[in-house]
PDB file of N, CA and C in Angstrom:
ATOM      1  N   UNK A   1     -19.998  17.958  -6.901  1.00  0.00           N
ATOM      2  CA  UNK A   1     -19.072  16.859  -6.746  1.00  0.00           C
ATOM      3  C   UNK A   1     -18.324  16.560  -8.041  1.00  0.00           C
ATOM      4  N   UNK A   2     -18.833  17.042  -9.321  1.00  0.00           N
ATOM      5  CA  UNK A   2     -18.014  16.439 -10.339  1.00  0.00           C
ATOM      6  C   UNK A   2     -17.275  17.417 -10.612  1.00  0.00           C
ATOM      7  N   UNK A   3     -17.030  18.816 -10.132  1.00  0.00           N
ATOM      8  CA  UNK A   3     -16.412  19.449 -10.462  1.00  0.00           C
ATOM      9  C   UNK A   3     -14.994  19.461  -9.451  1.00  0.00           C
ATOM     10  N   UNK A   4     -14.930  18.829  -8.362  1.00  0.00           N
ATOM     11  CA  UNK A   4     -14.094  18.012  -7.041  1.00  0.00           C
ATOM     12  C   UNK A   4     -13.186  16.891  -8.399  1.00  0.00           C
ATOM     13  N   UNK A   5     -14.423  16.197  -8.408  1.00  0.00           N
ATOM     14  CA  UNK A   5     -13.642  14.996  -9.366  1.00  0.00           C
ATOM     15  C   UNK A   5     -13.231  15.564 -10.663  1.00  0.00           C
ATOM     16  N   UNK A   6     -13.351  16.616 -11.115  1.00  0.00           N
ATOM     17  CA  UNK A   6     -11.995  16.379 -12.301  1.00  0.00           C
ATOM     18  C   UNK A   6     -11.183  17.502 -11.792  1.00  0.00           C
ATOM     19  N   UNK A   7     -10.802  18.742 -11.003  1.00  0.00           N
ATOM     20  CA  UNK A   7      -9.706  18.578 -10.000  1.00  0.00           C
ATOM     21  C   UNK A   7      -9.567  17.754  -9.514  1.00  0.00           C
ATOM     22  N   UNK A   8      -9.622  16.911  -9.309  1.00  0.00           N
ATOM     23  CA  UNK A   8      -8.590  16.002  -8.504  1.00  0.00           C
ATOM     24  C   UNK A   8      -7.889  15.136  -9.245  1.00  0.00           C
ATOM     25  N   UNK A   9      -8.756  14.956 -10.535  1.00  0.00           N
ATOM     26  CA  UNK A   9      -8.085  14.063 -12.032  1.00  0.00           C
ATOM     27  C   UNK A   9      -7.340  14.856 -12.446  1.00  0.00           C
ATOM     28  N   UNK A  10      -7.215  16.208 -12.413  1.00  0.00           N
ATOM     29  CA  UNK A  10      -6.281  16.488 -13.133  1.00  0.00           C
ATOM     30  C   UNK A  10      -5.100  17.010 -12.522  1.00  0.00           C
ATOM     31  N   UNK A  11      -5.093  16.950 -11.218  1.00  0.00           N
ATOM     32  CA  UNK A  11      -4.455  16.835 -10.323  1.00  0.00           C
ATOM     33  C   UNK A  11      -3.208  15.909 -10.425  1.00  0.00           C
ATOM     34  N   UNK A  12      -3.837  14.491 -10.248  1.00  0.00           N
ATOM     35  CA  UNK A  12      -3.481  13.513 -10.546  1.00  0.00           C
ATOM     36  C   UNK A  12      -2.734  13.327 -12.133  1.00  0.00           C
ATOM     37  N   UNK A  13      -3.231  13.773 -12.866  1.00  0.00           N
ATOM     38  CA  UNK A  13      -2.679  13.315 -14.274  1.00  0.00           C
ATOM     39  C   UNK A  13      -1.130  14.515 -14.135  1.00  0.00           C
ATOM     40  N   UNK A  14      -1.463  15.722 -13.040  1.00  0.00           N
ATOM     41  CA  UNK A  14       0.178  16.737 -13.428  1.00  0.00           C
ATOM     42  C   UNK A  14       0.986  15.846 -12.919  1.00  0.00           C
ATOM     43  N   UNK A  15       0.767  14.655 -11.671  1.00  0.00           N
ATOM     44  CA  UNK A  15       1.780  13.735 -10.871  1.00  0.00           C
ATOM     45  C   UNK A  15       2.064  13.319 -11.742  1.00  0.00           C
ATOM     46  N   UNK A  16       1.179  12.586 -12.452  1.00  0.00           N
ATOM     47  CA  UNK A  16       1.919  11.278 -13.612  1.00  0.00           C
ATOM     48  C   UNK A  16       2.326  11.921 -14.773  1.00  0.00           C
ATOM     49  N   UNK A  17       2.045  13.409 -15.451  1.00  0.00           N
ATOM     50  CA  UNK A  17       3.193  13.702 -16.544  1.00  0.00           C
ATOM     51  C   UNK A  17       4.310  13.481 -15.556  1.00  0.00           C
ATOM     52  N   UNK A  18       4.361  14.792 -14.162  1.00  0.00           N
ATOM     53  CA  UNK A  18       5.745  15.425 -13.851  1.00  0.00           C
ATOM     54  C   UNK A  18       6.698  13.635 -13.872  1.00  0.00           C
ATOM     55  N   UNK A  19       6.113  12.596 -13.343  1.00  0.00           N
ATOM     56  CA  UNK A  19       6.892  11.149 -13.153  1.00  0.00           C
ATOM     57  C   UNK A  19       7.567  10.822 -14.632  1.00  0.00           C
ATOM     58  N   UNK A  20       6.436  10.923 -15.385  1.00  0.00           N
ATOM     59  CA  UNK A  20       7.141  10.697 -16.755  1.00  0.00           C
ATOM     60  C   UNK A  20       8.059  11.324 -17.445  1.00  0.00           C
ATOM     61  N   UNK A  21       8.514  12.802 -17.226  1.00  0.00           N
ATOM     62  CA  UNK A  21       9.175  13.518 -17.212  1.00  0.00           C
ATOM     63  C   UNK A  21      10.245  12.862 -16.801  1.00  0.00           C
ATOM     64  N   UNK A  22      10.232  12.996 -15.195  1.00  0.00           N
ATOM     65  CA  UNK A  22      11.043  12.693 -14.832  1.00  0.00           C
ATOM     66  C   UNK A  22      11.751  11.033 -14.767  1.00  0.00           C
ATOM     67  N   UNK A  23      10.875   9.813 -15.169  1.00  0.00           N
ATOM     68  CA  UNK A  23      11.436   8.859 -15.879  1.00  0.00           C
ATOM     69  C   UNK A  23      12.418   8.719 -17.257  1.00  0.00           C
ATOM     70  N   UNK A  24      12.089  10.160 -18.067  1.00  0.00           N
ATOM     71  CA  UNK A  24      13.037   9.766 -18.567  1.00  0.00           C
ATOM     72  C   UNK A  24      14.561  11.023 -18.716  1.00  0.00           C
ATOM     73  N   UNK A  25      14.300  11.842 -17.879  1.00  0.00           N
ATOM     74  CA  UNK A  25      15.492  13.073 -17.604  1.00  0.00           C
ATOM     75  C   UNK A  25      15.975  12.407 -16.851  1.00  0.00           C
ATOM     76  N   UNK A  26      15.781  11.451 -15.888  1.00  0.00           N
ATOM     77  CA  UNK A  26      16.621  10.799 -14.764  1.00  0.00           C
ATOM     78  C   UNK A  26      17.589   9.448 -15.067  1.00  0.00           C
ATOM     79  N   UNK A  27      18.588   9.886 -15.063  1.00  0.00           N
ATOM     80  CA  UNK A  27      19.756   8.290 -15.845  1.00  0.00           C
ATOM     81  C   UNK A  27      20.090   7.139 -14.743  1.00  0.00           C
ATOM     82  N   UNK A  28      20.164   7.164 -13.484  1.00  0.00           N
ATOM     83  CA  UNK A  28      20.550   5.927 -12.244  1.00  0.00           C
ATOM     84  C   UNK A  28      18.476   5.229 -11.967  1.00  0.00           C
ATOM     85  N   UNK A  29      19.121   4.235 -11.645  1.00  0.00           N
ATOM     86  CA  UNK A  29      18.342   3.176 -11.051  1.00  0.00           C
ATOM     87  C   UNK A  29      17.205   3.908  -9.933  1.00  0.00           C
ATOM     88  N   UNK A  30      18.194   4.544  -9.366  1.00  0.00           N
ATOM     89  CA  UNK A  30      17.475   4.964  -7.807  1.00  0.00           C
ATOM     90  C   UNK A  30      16.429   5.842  -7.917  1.00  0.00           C
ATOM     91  N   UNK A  31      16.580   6.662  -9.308  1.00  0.00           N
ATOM     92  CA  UNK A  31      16.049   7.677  -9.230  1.00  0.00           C
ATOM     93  C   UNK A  31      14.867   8.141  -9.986  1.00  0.00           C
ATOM     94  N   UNK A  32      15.099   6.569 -10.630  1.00  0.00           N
ATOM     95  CA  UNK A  32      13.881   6.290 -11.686  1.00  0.00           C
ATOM     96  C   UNK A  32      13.087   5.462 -11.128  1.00  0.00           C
ATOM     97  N   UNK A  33      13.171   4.974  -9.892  1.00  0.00           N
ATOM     98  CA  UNK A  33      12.225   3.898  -8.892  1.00  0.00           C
ATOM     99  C   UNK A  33      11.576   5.362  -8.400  1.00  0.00           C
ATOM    100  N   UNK A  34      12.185   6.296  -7.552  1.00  0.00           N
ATOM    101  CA  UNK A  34      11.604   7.467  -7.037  1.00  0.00           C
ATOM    102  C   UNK A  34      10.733   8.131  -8.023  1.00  0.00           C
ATOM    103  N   UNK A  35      10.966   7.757  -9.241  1.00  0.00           N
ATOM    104  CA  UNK A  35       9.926   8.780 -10.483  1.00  0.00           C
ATOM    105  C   UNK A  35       8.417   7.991 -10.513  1.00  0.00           C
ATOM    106  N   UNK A  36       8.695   6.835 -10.726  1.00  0.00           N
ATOM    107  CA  UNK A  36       8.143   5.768 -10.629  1.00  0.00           C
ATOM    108  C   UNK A  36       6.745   5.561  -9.365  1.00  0.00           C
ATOM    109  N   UNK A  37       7.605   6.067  -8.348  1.00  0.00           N
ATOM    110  CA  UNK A  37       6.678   5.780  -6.820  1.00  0.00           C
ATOM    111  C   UNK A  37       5.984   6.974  -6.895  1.00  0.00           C
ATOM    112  N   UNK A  38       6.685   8.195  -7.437  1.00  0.00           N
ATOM    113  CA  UNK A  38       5.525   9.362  -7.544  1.00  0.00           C
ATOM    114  C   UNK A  38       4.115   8.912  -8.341  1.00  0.00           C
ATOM    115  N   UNK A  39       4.401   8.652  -9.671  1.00  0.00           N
ATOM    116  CA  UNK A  39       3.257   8.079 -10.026  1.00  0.00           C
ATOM    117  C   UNK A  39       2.584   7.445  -9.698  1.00  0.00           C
ATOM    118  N   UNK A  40       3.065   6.107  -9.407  1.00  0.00           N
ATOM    119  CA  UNK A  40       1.931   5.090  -8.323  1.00  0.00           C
ATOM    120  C   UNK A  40       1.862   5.463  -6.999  1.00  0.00           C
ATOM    121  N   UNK A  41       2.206   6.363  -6.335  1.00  0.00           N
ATOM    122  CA  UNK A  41       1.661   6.663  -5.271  1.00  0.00           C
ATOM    123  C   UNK A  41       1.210   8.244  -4.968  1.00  0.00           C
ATOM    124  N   UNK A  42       1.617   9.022  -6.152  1.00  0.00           N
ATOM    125  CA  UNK A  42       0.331  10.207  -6.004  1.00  0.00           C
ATOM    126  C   UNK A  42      -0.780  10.476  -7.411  1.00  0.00           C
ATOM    127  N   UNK A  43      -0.549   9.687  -8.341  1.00  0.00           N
ATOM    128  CA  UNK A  43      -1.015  10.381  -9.172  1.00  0.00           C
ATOM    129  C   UNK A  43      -2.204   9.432  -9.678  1.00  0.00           C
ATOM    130  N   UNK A  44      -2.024   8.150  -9.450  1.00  0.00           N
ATOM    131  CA  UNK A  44      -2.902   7.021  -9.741  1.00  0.00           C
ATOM    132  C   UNK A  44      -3.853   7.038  -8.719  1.00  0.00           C
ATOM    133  N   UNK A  45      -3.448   7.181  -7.592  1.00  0.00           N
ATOM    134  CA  UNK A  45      -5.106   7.442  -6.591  1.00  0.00           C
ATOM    135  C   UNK A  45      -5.443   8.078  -6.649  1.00  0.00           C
ATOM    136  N   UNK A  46      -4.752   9.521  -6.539  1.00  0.00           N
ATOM    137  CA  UNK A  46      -5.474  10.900  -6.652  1.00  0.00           C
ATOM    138  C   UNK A  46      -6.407  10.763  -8.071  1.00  0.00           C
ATOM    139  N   UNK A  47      -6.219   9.875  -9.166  1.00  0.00           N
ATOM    140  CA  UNK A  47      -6.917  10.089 -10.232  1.00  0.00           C
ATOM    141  C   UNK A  47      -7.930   9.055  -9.736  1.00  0.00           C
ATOM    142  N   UNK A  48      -7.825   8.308  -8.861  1.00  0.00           N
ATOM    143  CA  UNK A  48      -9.144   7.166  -9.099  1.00  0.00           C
ATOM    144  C   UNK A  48     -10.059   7.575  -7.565  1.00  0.00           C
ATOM    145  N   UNK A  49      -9.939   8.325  -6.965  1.00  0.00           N
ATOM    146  CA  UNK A  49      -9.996   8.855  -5.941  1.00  0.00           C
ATOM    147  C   UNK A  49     -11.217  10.409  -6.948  1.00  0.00           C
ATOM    148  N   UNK A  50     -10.752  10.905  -7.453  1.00  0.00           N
ATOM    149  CA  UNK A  50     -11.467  11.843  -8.937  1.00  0.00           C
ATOM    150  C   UNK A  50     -12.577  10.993  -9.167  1.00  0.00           C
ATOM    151  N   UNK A  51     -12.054  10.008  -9.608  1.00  0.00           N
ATOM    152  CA  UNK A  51     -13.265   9.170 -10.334  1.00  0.00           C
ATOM    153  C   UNK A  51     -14.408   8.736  -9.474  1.00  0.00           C
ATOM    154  N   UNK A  52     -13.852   8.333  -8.622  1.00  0.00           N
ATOM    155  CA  UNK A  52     -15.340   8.195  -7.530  1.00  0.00           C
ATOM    156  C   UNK A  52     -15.718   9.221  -7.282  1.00  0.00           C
ATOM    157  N   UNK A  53     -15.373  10.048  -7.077  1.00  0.00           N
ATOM    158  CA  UNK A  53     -16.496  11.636  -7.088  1.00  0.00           C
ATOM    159  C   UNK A  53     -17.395  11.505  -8.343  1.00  0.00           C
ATOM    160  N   UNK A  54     -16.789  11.002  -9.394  1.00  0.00           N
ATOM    161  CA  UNK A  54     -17.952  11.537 -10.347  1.00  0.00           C
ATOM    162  C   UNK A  54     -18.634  10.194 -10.493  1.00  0.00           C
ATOM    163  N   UNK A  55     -18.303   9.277 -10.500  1.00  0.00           N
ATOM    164  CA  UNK A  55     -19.275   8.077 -10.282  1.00  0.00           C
ATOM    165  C   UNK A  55     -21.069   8.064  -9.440  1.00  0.00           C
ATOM    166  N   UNK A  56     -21.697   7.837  -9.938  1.00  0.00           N
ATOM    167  CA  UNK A  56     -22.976   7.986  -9.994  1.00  0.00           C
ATOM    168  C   UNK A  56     -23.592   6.308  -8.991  1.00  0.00           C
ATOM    169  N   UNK A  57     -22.799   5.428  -8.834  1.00  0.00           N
ATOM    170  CA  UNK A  57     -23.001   4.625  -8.292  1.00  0.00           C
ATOM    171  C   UNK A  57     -21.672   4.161  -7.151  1.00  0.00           C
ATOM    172  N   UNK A  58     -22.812   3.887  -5.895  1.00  0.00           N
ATOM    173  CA  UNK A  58     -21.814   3.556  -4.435  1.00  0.00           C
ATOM    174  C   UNK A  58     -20.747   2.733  -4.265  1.00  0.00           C
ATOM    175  N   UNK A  59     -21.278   1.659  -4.738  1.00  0.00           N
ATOM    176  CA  UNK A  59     -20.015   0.602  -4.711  1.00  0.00           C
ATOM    177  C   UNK A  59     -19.369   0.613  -5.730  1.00  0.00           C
ATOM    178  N   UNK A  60     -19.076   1.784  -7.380  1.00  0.00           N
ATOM    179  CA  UNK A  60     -17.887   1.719  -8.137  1.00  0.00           C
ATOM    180  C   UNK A  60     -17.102   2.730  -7.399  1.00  0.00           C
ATOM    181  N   UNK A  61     -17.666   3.754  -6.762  1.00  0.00           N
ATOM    182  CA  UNK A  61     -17.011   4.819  -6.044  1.00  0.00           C
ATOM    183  C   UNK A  61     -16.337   3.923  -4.762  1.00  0.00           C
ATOM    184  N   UNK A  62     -16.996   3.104  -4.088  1.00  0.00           N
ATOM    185  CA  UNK A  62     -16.169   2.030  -2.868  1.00  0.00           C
ATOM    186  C   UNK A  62     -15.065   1.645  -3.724  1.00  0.00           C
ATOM    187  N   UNK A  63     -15.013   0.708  -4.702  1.00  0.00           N
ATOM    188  CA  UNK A  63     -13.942   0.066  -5.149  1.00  0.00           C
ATOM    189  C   UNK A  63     -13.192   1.114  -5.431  1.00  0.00           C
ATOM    190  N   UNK A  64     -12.878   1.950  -6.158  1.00  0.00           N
ATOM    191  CA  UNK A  64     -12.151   3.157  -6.673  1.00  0.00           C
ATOM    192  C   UNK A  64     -11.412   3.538  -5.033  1.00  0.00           C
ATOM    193  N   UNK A  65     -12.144   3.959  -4.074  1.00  0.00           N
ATOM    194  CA  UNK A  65     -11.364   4.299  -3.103  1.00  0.00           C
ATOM    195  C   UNK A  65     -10.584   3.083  -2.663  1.00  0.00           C
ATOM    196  N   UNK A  66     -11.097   1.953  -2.588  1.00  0.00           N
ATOM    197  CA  UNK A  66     -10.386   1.069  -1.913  1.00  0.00           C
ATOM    198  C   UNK A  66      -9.293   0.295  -2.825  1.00  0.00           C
ATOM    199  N   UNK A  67      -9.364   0.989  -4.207  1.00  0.00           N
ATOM    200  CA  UNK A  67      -7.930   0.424  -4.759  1.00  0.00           C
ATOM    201  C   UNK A  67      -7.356   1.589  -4.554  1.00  0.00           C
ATOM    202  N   UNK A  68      -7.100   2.686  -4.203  1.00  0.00           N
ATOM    203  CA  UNK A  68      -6.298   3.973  -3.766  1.00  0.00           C
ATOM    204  C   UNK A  68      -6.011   3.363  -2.664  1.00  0.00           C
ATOM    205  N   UNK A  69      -6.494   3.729  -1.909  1.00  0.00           N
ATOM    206  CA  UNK A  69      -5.726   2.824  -0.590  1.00  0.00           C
ATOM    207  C   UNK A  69      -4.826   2.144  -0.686  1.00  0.00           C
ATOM    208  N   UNK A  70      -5.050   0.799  -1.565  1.00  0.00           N
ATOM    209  CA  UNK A  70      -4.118  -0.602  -1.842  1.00  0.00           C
ATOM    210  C   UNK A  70      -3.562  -0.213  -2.342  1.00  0.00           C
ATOM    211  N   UNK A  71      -3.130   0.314  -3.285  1.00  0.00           N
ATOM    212  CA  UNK A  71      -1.843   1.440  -3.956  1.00  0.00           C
ATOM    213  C   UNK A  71      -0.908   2.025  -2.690  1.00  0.00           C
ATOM    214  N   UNK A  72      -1.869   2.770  -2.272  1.00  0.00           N
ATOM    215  CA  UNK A  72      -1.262   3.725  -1.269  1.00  0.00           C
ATOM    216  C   UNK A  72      -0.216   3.228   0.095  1.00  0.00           C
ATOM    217  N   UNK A  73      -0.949   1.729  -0.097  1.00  0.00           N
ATOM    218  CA  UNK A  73      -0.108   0.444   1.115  1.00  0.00           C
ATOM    219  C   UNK A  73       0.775  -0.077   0.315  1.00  0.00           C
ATOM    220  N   UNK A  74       0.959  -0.794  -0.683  1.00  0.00           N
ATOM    221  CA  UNK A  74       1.697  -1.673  -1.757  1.00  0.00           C
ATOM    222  C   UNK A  74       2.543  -0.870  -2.312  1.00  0.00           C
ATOM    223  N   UNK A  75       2.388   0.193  -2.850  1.00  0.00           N
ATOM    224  CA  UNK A  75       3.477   0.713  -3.614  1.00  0.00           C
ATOM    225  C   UNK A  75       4.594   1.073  -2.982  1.00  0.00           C
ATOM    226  N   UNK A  76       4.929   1.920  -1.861  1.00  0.00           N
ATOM    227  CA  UNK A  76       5.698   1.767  -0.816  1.00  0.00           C
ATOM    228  C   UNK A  76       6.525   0.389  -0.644  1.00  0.00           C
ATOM    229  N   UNK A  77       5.764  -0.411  -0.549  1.00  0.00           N
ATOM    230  CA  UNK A  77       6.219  -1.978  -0.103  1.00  0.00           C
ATOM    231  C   UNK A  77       7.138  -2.233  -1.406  1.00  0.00           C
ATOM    232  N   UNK A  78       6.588  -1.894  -2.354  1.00  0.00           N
ATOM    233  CA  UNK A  78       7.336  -2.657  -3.690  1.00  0.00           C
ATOM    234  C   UNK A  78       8.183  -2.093  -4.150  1.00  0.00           C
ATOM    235  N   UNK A  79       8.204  -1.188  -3.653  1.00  0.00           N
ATOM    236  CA  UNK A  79       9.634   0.057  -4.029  1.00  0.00           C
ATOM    237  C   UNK A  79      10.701   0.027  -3.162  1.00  0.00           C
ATOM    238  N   UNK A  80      10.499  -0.180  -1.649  1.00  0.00           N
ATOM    239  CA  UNK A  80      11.226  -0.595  -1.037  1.00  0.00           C
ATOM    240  C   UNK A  80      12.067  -2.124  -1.145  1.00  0.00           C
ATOM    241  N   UNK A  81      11.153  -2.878  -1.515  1.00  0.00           N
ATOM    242  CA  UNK A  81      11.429  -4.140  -1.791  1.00  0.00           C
ATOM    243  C   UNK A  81      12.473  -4.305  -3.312  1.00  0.00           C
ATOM    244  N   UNK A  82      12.262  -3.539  -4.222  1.00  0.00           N
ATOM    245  CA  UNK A  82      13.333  -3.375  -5.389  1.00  0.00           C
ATOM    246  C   UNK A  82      14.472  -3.063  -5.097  1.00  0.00           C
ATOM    247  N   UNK A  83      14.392  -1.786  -4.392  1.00  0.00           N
ATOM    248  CA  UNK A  83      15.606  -0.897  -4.054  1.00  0.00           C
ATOM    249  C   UNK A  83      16.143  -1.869  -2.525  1.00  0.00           C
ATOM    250  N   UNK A  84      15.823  -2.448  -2.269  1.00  0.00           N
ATOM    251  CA  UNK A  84      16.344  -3.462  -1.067  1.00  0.00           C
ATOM    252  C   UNK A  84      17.335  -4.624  -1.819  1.00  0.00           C
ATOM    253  N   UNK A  85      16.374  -5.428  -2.754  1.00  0.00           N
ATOM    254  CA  UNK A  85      17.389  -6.754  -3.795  1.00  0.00           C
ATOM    255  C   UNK A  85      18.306  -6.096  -4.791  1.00  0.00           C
ATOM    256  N   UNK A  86      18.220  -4.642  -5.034  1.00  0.00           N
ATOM    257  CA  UNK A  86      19.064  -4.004  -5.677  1.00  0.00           C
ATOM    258  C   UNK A  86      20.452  -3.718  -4.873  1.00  0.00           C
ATOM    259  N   UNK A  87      20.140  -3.376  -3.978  1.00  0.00           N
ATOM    260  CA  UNK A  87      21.647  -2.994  -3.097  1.00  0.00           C
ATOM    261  C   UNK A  87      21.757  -4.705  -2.216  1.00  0.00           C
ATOM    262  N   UNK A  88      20.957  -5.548  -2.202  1.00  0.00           N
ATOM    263  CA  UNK A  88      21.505  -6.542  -1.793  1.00  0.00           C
ATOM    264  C   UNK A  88      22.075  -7.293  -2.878  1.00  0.00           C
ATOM    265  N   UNK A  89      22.145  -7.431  -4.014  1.00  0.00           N
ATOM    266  CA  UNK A  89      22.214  -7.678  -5.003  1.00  0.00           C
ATOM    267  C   UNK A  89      23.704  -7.271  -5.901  1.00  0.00           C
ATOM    268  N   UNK A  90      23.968  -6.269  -5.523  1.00  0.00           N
ATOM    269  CA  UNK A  90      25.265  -5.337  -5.627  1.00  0.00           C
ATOM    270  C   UNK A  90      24.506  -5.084  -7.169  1.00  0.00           C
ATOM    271  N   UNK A  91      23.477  -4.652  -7.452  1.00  0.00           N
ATOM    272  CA  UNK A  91      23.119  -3.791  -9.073  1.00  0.00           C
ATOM    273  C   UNK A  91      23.782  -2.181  -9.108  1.00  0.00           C
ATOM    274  N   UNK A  92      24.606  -1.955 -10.046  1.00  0.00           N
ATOM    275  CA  UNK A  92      24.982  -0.541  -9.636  1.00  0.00           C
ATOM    276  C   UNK A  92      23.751   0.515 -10.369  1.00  0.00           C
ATOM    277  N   UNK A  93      24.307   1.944 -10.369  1.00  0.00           N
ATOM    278  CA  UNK A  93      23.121   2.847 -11.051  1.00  0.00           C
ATOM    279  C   UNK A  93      22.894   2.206 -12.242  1.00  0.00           C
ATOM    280  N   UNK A  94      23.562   1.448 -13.247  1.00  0.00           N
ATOM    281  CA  UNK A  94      22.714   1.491 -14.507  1.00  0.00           C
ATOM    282  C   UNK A  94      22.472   0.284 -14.792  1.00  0.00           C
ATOM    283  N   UNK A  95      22.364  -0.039 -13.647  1.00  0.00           N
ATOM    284  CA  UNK A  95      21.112  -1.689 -14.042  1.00  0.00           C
ATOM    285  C   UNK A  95      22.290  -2.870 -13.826  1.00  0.00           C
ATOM    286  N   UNK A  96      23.049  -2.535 -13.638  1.00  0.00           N
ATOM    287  CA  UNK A  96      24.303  -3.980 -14.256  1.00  0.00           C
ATOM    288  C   UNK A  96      24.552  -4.447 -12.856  1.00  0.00           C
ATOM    289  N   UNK A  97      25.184  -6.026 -12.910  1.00  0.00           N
ATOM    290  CA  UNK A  97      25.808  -6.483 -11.802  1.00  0.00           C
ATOM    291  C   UNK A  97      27.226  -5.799 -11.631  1.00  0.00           C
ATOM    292  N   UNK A  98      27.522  -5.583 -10.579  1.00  0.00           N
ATOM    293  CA  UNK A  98      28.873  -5.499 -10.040  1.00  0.00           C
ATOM    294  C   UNK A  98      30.262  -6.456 -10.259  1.00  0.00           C
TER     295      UNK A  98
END
């Protein structure tokens, strides 16, 4: 099992370079929320999702999955929800009002 959990950590950690990468090669608004949601939504569970594999006790391995999850529900929500007050908002690609 611990050899599951650090594939899967390091799994997780190629999501969150490739995001960071791509946070900062990417110049519009839109596309840096999309860099953004990669990370919090593949690379942060997949790493804590790792970690409960190697966890030695039940309920830090419960919590670990069950904040992957809540990531996995919320981040979606909050990305949508930016990029929603952004175009309701009239913000163009580089952050500014219209």
């Amino acid at each position: 099992m611990t050899y599951l959990g650090f594939t899967l950590i390091l799994i997780g950690m190629f999501f969150i370079l490739s995001g960071i990468i791509a946070l900062y090669r990417f110049k519009d608004f839109y596309s840096k929320l999309h860099a953004g949601g990669v990370i919090e939504c593949c690379g942060v569970p997949i790493c804590f999702i790792g970690l409960s594999f190697i966890q030695n006790d039940y309920a830090s391995s419960f919590k670990l999955i069950f904040i992957a999850i809540l990531i996995w529900i919320l981040n979606p929500v909050s990305t949508f929800a930016l990029a929603r007050a952004s175009i309701l908002f009239k913000i163009d690609n580089e952050g500014k009002l219209k």
